[in-house]
Structures are given as structure tokens and as C-alpha cells.
Protein backbone atom coordinates (compact mmCIF):
# COMPACT_ATOMS: atom_id res chain seq x y z
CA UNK A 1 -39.07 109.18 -143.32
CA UNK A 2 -41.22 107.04 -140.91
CA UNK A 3 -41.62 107.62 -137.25
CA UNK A 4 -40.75 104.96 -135.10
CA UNK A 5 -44.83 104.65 -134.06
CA UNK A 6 -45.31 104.82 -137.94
CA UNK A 7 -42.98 101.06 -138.02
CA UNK A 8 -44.39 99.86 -135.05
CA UNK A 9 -47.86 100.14 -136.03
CA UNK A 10 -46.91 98.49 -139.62
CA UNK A 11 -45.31 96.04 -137.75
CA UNK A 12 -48.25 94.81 -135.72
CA UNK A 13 -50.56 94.62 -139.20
CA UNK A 14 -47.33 92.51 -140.67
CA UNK A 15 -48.36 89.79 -138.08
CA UNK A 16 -47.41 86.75 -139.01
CA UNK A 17 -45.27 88.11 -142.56
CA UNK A 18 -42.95 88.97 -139.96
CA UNK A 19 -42.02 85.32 -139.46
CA UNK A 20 -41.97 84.38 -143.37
CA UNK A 21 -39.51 87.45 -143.64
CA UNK A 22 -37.07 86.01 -141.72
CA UNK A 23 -33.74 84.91 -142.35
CA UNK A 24 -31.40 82.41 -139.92
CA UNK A 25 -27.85 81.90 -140.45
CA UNK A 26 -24.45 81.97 -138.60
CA UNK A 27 -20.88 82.69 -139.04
CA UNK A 28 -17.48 82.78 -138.10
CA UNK A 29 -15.33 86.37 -136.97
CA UNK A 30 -12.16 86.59 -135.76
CA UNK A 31 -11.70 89.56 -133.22
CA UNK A 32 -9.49 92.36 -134.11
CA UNK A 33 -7.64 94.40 -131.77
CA UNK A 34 -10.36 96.57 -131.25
CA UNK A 35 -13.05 93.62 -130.81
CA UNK A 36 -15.34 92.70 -133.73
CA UNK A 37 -17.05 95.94 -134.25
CA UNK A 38 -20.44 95.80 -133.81
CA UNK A 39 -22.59 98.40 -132.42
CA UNK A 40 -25.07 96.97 -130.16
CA UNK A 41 -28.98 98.00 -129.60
CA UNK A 42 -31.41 96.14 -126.42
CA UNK A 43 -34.57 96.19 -127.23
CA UNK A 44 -36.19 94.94 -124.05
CA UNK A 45 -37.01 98.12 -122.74
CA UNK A 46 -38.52 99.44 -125.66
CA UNK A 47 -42.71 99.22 -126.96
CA UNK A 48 -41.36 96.96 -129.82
CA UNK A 49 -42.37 93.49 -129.69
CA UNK A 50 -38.95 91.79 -131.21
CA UNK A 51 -36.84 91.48 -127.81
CA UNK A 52 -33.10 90.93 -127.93
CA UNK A 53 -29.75 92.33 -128.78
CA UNK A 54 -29.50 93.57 -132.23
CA UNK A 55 -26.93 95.29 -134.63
CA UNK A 56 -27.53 98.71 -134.48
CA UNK A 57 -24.30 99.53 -136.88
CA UNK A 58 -21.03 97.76 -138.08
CA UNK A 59 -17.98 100.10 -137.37
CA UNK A 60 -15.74 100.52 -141.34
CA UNK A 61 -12.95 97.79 -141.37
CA UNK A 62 -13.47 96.15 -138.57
CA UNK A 63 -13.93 92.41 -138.96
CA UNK A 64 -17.43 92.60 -138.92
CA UNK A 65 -17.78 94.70 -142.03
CA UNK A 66 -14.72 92.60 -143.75
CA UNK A 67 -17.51 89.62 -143.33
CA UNK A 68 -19.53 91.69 -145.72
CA UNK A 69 -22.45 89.87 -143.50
CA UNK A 70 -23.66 91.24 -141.30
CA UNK A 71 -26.12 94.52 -141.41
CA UNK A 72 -27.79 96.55 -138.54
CA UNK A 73 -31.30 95.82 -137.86
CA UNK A 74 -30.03 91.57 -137.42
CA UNK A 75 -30.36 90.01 -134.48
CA UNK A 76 -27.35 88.00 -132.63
CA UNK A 77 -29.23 85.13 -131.44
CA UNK A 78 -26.42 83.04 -129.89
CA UNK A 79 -22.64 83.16 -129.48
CA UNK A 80 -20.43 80.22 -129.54
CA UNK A 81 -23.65 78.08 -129.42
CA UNK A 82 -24.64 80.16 -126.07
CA UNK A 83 -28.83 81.67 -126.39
CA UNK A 84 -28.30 84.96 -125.92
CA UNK A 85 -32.30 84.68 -126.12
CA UNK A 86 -33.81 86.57 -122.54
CA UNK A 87 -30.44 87.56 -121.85
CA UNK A 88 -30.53 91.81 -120.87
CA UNK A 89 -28.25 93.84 -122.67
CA UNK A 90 -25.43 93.91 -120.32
CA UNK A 91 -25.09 90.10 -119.60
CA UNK A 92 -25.25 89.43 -123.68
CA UNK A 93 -22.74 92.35 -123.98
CA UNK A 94 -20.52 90.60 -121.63
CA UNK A 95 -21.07 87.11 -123.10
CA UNK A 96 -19.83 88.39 -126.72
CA UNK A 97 -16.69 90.40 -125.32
CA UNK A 98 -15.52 87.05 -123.39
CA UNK A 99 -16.25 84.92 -125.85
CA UNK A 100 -12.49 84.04 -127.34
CA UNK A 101 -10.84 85.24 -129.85
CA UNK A 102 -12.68 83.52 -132.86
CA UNK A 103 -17.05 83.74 -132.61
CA UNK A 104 -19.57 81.92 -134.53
CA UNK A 105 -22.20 83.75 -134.33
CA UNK A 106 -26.23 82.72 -135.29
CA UNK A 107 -28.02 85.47 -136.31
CA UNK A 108 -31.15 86.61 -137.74
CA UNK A 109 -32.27 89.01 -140.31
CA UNK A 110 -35.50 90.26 -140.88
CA UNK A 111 -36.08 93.20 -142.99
CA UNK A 112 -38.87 94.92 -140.81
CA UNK A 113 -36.69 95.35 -137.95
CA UNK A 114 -33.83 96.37 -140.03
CA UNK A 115 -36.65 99.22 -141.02
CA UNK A 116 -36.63 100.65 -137.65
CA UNK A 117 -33.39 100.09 -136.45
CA UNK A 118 -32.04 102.08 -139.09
CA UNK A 119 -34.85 104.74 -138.79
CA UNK A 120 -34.07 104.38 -135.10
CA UNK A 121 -30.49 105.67 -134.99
């Protein structure tokens, strides 16, 4: 298994693979009694150069892993057509919880990131 300085540093030879790696797309959830149930990781205050809120886990039946979508390691980009883009963790935290009971969601997956992030936790 591969440190977390072991990604990072194979991250910053991927350069600009990163980019090609990427994936973009969005979606639709409707809330459940206990929310949507996603797991949330900020990584603004970490050495990582990918800032932003990302799925750190999807929580068994919840309407997240219904979706059969969504995996940790993607990013939530926007909600409801709101940037969560230089938003901290707290204020894009907040934005998702008040954000109705049905969220489109625009996310992006990258399979570096999902590397760590599941190393990570």
C-alpha cells in the first residue's frame, strides 16, 4: 500500500495526465431521511494540489449508493448549478444540506485522486 507522500509525488510527475484522466458529469438524488449519504473530505488544508470538497465514502443504501454513481475520491463541483469551487468545507457542507429536497449534482472523477482518497481513509 502507498503512502500518501508516495501518491502525491506520483501525482506531481502525472502533470498534465491528470487532466486527460478526468471525467465530468452530473446527476440527480433525491434526499432520504437521513440526507443523501455522502461522506465528505476538504482538501484545502492539505499538501495536495486538487482543492475542493470530495467524496470520501458513500454510506450502504442511502440514495447516494442506490445511484450506483457516485464513488469516493470524486469531486462535487457544484450543487443545484451553485460552484462549490473556493468554497471551504463548512460553507460547501452547508450549501449541500440546504439545498432542497431533490440535488443535481456536477461532479468529477478522476482516478488519481480516487487513489489517495481511498488510501487516505
Amino acid at each position: 500500500m502507498k503512502t500518501l507522500v508516495e501518491l502525491k509525488e506520483e501525482e506531481e510527475e502525472q502533470g498534465d495526465e491528470e487532466e486527460a484522466d478526468e471525467e465530468v458529469f452530473s446527476l440527480e438524488l433525491e434526499r432520504g431521511e437521513r440526507g443523501i449519504g455522502l461522506a465528505l473530505i476538504d482538501t484545502r488544508d492539505t499538501s495536495l494540489k486538487a482543492k475542493g470538497i470530495f467524496i470520501r465514502a458513500v454510506v450502504p443504501d442511502s440514495p447516494a449508493a442506490r445511484c450506483e454513481k457516485l464513488l469516493p475520491g470524486d469531486r462535487i463541483l457544484a450543487v443545484n448549478g451553485i460552484s462549490l469551487l473556493g468554497l471551504d468545507y463548512q460553507n460547501g457542507r452547508e450549501l449541500i444540506q440546504s439545498s432542497g429536497a431533490r440535488l443535481r449534482l456536477l461532479v468529477s472523477r478522476s482516478n488519481w485522486m480516487a487513489k489517495i482518497i481511498q488510501n487516505e481513509c
